[in-house]
Protein backbone atom coordinates (compact mmCIF):
# COMPACT_ATOMS: atom_id res chain seq x y z
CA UNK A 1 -86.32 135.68 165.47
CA UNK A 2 -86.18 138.65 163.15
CA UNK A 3 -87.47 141.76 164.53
CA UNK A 4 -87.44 145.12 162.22
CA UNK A 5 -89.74 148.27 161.77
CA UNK A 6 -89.25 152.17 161.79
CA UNK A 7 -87.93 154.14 164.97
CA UNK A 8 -90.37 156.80 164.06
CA UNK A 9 -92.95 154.76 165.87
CA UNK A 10 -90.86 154.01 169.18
CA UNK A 11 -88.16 155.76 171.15
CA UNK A 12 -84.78 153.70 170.53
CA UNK A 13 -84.83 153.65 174.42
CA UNK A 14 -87.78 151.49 173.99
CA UNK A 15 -86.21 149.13 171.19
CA UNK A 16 -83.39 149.00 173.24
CA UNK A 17 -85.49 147.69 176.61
CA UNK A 18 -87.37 145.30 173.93
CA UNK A 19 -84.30 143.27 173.41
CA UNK A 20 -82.21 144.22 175.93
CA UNK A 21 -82.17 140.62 177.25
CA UNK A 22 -81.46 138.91 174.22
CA UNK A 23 -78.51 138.11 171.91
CA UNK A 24 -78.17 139.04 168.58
CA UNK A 25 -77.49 141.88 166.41
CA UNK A 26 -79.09 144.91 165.73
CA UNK A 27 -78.66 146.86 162.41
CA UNK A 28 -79.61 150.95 162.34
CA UNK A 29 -79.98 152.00 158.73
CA UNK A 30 -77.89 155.46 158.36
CA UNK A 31 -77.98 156.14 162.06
CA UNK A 32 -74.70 157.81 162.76
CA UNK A 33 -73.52 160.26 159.96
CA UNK A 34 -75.64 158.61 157.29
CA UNK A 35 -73.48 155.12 158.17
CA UNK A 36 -75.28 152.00 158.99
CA UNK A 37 -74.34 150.78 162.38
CA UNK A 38 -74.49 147.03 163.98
CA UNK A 39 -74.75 146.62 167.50
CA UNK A 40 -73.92 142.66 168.85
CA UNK A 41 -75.64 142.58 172.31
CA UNK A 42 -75.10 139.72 174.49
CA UNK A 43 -78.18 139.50 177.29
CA UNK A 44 -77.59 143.49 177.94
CA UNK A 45 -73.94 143.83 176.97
CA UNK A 46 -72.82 145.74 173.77
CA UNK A 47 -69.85 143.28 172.87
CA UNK A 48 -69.15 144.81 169.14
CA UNK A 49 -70.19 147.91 167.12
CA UNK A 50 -69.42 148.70 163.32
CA UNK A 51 -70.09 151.83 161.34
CA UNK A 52 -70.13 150.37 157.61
CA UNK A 53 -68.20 147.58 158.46
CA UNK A 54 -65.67 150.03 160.20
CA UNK A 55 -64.76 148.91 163.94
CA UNK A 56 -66.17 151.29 166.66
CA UNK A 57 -63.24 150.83 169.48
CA UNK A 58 -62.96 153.85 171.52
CA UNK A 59 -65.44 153.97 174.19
CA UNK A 60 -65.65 157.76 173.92
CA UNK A 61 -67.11 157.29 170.56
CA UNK A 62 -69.34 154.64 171.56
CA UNK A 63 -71.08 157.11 174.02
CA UNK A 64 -71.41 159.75 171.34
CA UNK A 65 -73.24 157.68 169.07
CA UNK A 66 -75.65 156.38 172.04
CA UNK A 67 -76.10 159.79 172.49
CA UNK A 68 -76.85 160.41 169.00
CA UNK A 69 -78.95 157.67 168.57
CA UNK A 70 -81.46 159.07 171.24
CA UNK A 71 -81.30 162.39 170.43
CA UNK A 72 -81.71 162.30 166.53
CA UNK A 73 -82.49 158.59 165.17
CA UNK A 74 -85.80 157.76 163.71
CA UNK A 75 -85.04 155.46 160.63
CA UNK A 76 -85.21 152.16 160.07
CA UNK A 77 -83.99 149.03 162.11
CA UNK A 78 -83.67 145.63 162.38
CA UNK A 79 -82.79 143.16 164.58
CA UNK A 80 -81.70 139.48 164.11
CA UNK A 81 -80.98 136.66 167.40
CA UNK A 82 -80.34 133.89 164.58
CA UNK A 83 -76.45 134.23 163.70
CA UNK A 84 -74.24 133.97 167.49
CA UNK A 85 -70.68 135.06 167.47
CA UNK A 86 -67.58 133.85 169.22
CA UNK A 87 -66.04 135.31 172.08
CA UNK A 88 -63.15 135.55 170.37
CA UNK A 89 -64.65 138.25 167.99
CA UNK A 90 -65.62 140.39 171.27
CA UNK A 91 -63.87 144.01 171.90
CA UNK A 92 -66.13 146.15 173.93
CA UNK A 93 -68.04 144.83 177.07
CA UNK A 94 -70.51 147.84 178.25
CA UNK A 95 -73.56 147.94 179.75
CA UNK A 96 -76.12 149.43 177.06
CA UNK A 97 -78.93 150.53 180.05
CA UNK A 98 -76.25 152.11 181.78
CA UNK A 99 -75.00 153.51 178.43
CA UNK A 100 -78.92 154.36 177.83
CA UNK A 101 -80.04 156.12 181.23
CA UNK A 102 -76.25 158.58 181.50
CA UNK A 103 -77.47 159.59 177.31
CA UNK A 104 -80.73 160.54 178.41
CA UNK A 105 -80.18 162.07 181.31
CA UNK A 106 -77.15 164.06 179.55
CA UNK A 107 -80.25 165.18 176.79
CA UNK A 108 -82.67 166.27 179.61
CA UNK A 109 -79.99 169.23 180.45
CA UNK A 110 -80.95 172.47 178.04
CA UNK A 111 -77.52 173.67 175.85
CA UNK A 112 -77.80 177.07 177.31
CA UNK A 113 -77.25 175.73 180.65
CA UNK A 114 -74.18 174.23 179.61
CA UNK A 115 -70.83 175.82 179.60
CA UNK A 116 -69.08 176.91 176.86
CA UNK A 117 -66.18 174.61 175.62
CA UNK A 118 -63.63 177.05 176.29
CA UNK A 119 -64.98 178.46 180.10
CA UNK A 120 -62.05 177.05 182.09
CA UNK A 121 -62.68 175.83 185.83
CA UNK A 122 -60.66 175.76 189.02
CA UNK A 123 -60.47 172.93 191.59
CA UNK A 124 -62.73 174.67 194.75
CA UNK A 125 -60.53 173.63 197.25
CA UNK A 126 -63.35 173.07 199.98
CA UNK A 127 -62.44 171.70 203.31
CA UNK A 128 -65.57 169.22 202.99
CA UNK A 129 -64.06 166.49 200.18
CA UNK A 130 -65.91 166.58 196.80
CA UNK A 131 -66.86 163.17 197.40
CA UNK A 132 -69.43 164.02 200.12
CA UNK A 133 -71.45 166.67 197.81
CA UNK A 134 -71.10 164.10 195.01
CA UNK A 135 -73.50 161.47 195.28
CA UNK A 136 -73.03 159.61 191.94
CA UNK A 137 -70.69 156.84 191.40
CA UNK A 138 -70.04 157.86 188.16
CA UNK A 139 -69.62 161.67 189.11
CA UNK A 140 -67.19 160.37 191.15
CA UNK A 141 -65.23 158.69 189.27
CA UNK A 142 -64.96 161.41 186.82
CA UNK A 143 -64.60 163.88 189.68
CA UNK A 144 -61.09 161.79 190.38
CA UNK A 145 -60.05 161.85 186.70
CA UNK A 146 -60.71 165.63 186.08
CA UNK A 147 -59.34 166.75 189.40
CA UNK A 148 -55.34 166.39 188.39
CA UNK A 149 -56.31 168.86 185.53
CA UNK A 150 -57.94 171.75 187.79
CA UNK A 151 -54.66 173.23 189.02
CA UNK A 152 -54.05 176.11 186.40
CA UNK A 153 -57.45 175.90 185.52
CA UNK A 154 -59.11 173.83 182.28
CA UNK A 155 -61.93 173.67 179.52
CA UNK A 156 -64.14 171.05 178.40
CA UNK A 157 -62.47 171.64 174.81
CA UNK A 158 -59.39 171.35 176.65
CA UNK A 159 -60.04 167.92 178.32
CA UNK A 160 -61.11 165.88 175.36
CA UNK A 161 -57.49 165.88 174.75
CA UNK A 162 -56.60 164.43 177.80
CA UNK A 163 -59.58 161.82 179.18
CA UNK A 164 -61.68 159.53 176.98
CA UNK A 165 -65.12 161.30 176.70
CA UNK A 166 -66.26 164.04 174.19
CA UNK A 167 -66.34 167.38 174.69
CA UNK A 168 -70.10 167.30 175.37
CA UNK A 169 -70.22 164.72 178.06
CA UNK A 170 -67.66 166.79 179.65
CA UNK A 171 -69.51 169.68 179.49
CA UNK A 172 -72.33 168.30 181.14
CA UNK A 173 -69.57 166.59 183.96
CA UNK A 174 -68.37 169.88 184.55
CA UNK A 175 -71.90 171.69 184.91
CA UNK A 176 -73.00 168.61 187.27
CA UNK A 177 -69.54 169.07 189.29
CA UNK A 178 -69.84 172.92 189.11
CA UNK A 179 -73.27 172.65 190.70
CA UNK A 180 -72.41 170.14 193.81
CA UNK A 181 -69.73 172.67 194.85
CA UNK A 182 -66.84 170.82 193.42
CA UNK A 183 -65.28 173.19 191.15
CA UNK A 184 -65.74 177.28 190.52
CA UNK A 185 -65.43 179.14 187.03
CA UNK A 186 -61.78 180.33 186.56
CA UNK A 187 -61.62 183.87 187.98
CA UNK A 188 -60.65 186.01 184.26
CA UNK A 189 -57.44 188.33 184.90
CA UNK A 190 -59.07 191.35 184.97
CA UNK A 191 -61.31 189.85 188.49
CA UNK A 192 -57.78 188.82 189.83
CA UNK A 193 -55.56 192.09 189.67
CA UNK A 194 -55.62 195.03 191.86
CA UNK A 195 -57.52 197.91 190.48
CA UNK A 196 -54.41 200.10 189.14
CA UNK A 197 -53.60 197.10 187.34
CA UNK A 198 -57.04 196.94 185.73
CA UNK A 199 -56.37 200.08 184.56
CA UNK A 200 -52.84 199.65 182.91
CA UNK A 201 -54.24 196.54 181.42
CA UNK A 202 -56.96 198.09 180.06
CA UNK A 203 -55.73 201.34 179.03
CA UNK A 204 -51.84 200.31 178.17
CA UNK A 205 -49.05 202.00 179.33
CA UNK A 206 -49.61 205.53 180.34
CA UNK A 207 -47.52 208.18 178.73
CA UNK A 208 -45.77 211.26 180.60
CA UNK A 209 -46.63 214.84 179.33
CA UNK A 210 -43.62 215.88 177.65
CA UNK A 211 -42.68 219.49 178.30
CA UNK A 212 -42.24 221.66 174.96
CA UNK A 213 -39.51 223.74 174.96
CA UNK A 214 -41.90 226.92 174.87
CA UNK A 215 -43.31 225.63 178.37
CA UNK A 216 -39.89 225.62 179.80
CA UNK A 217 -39.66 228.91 181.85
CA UNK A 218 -35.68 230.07 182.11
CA UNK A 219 -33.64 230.06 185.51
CA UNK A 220 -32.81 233.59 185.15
CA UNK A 221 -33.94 236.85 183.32
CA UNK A 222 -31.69 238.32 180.87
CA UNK A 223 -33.09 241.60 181.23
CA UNK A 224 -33.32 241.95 184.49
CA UNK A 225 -29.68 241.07 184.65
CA UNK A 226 -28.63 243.98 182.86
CA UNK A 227 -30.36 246.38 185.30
CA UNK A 228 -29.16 245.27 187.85
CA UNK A 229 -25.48 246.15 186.57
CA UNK A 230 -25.74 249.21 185.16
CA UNK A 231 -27.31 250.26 188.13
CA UNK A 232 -24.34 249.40 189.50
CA UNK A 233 -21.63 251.56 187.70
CA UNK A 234 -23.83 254.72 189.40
């Protein structure tokens, strides 16, 4: 079966449902950065993924261009169940309506409710454990791999360097997290030092008056001095 047509018709979440439970590949003309893509599915699994004939490996990426694809695509598409591949040929093994519902629920949050990629966060430190305010699975298991990173305070921006998601899906991780109670914006230095500190910070070091020399007032009069001994010698 060969199934092709334009995405500006249907939602790519509903292509996606359409042959969800089949096997086969499906081809997205200029999808991701003007590349063509081709997704093999196995009965719901995304086994391979090319850009151009270029190997898609990291799952990080693979979420971005899921992502992508529901937030942007509308061009053409095709999809064929007649050519089956070998096992053997196999590198990813992810659940595309998993993949599917996290991308759309990630696009359902507005930008300006996101934080910035450089707002650093602190680990709350609540008596209750995070796990209990966190209902998610998924949350959760994020929640574990972000926590070892919340010490000294970190970014989104920050954490794409460390863990395997992009700096948008840990943006929204951190918002979700930031909202069950989890974590708490990083306190800037001016919130954390005493108020005299604020000021030197603020103002720099603050200079003594220096004394000119015509301010200086003498220990003793001259004149007066003089008086007093010649007064002295009557």
């Amino acid at each position: 079966m060969t199934l092709w047509g334009q995405l500006e018709q249907y939602a790519f979440i509903d292509l996606v449902n359409f042959v969800n439970n089949q096997t086969g590949t499906l081809s997205l003309v200029k999808a991701y950065q003007g590349r063509t893509l081709e997704m093999y599915l196995v009965k719901g699994k995304l086994r391979t993924l090319h850009a151009d004939g270029f190997r898609i490996q990291e799952q990080m990426r693979v979420r971005e261009i899921i992502y992508t694809l529901i937030s942007q695509y509308n061009g053409k598409f095709e999809f064929d169940n007649r050519k089956l591949r070998s096992e053997c040929d196999f590198w990813l093994d992810m659940d595309l309506a998993q993949l599917l519902t996290q991308a759309a629920q990630d696009t359902m949050i507005p930008e300006c409710e996101l934080p910035r990629p450089h707002d650093k966060f602190v680990d709350a430190c609540l008596d209750k454990p995070p796990t209990a305010l966190i209902q998610s699975d998924t949350l959760q298991d994020k929640w574990q791999q972000i926590q070892p990173y919340l010490g000294c305070g970190i970014s989104a921006a920050e954490l794409t360097g460390q863990l395997f998601y992009s700096e948008r899906e840990l943006r929204v991780t951190l918002h979700r997290l930031l909202l069950a109670g989890a974590i708490l914006p990083q306190p800037k230095l001016s919130e954390r030092l005493p108020v005299q500190d604020q000021i030197q910070v603020a103002q720099g070091p603050v200079a003594l008056p220096v004394k000119r020399l015509n301010d200086v007032k003498p220990s003793f009069s001259w004149s007066k001095s003089w008086r007093r001994f010649t007064r002295s010698l009557h």
